[in-house]
Protein backbone atom coordinates (compact mmCIF):
# COMPACT_ATOMS: atom_id res chain seq x y z
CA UNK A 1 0.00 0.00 0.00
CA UNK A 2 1.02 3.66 -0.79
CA UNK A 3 2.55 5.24 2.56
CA UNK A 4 -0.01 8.27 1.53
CA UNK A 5 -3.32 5.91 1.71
CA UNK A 6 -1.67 4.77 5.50
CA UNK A 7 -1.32 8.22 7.04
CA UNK A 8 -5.04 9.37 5.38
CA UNK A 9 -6.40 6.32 7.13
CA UNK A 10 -4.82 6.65 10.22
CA UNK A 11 -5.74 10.18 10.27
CA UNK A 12 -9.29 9.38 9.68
CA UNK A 13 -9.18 6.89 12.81
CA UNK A 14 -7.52 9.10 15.15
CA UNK A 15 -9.07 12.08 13.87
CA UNK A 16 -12.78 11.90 15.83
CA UNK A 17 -14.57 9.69 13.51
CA UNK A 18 -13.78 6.86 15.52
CA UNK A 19 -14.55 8.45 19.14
CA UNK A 20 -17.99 9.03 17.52
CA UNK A 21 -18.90 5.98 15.71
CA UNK A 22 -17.84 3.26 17.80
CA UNK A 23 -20.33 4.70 20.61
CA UNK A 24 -22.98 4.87 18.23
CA UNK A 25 -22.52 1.53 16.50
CA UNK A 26 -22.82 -0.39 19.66
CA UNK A 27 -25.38 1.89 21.08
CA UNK A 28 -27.55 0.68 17.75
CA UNK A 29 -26.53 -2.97 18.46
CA UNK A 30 -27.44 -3.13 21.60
CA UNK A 31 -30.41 -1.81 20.76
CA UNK A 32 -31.28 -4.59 17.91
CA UNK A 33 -30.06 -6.87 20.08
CA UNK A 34 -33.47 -8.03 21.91
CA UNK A 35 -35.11 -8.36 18.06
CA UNK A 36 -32.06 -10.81 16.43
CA UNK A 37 -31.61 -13.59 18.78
CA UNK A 38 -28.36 -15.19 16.92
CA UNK A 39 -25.45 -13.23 18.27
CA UNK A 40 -23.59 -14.48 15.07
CA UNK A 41 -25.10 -11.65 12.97
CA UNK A 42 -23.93 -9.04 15.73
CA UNK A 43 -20.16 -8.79 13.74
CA UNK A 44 -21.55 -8.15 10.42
CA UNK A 45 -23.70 -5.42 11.46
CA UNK A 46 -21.01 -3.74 13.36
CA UNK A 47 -18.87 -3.95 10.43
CA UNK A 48 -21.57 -3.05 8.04
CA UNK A 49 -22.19 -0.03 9.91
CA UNK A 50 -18.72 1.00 10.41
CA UNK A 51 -18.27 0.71 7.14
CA UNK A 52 -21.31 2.71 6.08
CA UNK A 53 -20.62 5.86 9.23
CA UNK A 54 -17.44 6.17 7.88
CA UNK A 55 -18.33 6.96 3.92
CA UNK A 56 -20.98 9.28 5.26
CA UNK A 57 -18.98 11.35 7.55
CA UNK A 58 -15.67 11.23 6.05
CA UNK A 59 -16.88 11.14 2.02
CA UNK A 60 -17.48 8.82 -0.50
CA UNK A 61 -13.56 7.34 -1.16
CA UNK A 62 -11.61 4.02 -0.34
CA UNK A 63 -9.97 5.44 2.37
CA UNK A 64 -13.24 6.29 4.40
CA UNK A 65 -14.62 2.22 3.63
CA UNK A 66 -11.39 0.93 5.04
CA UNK A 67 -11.29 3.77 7.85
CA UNK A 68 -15.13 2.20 8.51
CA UNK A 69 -14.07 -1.45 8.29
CA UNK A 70 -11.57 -0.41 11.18
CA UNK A 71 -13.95 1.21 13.25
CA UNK A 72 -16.53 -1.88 12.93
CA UNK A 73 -14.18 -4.22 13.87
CA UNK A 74 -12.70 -2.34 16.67
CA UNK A 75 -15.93 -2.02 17.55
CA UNK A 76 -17.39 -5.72 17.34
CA UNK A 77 -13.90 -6.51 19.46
CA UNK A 78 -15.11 -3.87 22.40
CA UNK A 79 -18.36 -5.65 22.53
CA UNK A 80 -17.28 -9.03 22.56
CA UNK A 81 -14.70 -8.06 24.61
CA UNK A 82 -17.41 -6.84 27.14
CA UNK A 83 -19.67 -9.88 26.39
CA UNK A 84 -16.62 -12.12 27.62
CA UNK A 85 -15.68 -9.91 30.91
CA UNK A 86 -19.63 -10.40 31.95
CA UNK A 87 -19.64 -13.87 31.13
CA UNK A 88 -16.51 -14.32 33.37
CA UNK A 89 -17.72 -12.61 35.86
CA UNK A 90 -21.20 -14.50 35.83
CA UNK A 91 -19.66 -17.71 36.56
CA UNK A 92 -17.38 -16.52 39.32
């Protein structure tokens, strides 16, 4: 990859977008969550989302998708993450 495509991606990350989308996406998962009882389906959404936050807030380019496929996945690891600490802590 061109160093130039690195720095405008990690600039997108760093630069706010993902402070305010990975809030939001699992805000809107946890909301769907009581409607789609197979948790498998909880990743792609994330990433789906992320994906889609990041071309509208940071414009329609390659750059923004892969910024967004970042954020989702950072953001379906925070959750399941979470999921794991609460599961571990259920059974102590």
């Amino acid at each position: 990859m061109d160093s130039t495509i690195l720095l405008e991606i990690n600039d997108l990350i760093s630069g706010g977008l993902a402070f305010l989308l990975i809030p939001t996406i699992n805000a809107i998962i946890g909301f769907i969550r009581p409607f789609v009882k197979d948790t498998r389906w909880y990743p792609i959404f994330s990433v789906i989302l992320g994906i889609g936050g990041g071309l509208l807030l940071a414009g329609l380019s390659v750059v923004a998708a892969v910024g967004g496929l970042i954020i989702g996945l950072t953001s379906t690891g925070l959750y399941e993450n979470v999921k794991t600490v609460a599961l571990a802590k259920k059974e102590s």
